[in-house]
Protein backbone atom coordinates (compact mmCIF):
# COMPACT_ATOMS: atom_id res chain seq x y z
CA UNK A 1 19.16 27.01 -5.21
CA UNK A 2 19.83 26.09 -1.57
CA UNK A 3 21.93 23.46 -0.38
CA UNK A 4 21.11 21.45 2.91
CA UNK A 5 23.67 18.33 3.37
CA UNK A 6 21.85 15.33 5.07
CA UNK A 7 24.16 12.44 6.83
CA UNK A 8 21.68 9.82 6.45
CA UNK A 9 20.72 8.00 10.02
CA UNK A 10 20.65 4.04 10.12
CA UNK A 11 17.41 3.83 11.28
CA UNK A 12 16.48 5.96 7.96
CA UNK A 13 17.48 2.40 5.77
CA UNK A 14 14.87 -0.42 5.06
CA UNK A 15 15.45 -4.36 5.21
CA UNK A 16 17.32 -3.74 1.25
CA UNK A 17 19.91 -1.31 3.11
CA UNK A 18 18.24 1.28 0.84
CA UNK A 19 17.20 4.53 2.34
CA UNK A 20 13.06 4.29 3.01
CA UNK A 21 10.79 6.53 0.91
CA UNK A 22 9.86 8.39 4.38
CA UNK A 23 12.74 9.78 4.73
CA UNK A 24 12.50 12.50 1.84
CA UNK A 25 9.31 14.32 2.94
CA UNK A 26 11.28 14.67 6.37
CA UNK A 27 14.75 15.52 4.43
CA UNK A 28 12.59 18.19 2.26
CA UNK A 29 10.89 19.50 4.75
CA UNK A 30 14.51 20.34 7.19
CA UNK A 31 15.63 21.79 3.67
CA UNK A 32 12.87 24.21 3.13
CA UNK A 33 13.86 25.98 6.59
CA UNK A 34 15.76 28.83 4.31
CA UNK A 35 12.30 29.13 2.09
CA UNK A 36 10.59 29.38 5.50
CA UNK A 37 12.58 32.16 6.71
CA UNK A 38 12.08 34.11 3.62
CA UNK A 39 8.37 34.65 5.15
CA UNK A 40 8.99 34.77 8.65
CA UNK A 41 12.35 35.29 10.12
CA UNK A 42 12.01 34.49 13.73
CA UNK A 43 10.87 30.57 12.75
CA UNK A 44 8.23 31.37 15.66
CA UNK A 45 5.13 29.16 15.58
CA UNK A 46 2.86 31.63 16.75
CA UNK A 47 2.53 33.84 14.18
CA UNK A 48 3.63 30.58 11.21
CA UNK A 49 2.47 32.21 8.06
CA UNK A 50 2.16 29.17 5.73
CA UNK A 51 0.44 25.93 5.43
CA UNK A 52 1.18 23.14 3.02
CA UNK A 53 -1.20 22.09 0.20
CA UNK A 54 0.31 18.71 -1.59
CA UNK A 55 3.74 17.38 -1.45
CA UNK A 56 4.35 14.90 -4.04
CA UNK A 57 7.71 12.89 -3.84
CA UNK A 58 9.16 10.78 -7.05
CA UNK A 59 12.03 7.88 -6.52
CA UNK A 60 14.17 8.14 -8.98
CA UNK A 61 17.57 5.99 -8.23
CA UNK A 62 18.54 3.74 -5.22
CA UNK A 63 19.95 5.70 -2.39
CA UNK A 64 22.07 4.25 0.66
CA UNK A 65 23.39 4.84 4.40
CA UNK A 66 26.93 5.76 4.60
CA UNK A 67 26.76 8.72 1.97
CA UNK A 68 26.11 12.00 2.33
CA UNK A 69 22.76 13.47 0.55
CA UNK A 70 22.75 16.83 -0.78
CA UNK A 71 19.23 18.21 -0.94
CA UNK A 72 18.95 21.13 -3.69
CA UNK A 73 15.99 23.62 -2.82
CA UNK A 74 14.39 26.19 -5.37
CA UNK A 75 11.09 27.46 -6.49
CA UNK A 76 9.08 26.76 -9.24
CA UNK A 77 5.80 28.40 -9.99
CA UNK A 78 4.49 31.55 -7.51
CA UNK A 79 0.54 31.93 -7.62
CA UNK A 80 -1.00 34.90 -6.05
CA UNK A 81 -0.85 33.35 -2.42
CA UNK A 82 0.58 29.72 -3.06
CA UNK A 83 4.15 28.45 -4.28
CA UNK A 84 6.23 25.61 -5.79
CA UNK A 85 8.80 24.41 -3.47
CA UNK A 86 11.33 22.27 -5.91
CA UNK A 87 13.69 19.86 -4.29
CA UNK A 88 16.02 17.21 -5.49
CA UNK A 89 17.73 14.82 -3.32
CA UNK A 90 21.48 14.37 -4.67
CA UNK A 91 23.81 11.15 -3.61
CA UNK A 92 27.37 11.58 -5.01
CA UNK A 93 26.78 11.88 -8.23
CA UNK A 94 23.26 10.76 -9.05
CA UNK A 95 19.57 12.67 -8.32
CA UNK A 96 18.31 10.29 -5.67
CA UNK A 97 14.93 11.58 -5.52
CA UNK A 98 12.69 14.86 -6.42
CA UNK A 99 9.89 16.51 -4.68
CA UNK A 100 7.80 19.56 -5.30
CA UNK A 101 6.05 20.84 -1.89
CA UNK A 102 3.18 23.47 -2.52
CA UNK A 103 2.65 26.05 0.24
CA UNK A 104 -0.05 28.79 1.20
CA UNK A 105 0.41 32.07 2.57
CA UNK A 106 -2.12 31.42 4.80
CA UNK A 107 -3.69 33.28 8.12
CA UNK A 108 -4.78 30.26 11.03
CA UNK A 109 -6.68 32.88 12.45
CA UNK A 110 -9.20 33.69 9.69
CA UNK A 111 -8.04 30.24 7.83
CA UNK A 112 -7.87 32.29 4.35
CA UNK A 113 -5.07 32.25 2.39
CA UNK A 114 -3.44 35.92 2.07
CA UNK A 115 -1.65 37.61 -1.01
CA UNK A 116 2.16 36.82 -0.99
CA UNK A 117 3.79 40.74 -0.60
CA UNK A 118 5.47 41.93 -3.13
CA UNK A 119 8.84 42.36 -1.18
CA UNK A 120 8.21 38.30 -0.36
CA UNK A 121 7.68 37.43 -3.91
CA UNK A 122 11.00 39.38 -4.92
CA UNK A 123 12.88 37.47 -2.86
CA UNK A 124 11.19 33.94 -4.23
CA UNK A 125 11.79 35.14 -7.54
CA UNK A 126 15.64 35.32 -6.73
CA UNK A 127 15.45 31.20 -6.27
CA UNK A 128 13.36 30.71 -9.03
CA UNK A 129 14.02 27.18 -11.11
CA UNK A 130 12.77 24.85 -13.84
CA UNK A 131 9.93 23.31 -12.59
């Protein structure tokens, strides 16, 4: 799996002093920047080759400002174009939250998804986890 280390931001806390539920899908979505490269190097937005399909997000302890959060990034199940992005959210000790993120190879030109390449898919399969 990847690791991206998050220093939660103040603003990122609610009235409870609990980190807010909006500030996974952000967290996930700095910590798939490895899974990104994996398809496209250079990061440039012209030529992005993926899209996102669903992102689902579950809660799954209390989480606070102060502490670091360790976001854990792997993939789950590979399709023909699409992808499982898995993602837990890690505060000391305890799995904060989890996510799974599903992404398109996909063309904005034609709008059709494409066919991950084989030489892609080899390197998803090296970060393949549990779904």
């Amino acid at each position: 799996m990847f690791h991206h280390e998050i220093e939660p931001r103040f603003n990122e806390t609610d009235a409870l002093g609990h980190i807010s539920n909006t500030a996974f899908p952000v967290w996930f979505e700095q910590a798939r920047m490895p899974v990104f490269r994996i398809f496209h190097s250079s990061l440039d937005f012209e030529h992005w080759p993926l899209i996102i399909a669903r992102l689902e997000v579950d809660l799954k302890a209390q989480s606070y400002w102060g502490t670091p959060v360790t976001i854990r990034t792997g993939i789950g199940k590979i399709g023909n174009s699409s992808f499982h992005v898995v993602q837990e959210a890690w505060q000391g000790d305890a799995q904060v939250a989890r996510g799974v993120a599903v992404l398109i190879h996909f063309d904005y030109e034609t709008e059709t998804s494409l066919a991950i390449p084989d030489d892609i898919r080899e390197k998803l399969n090296q970060h393949l986890v549990d779904a």
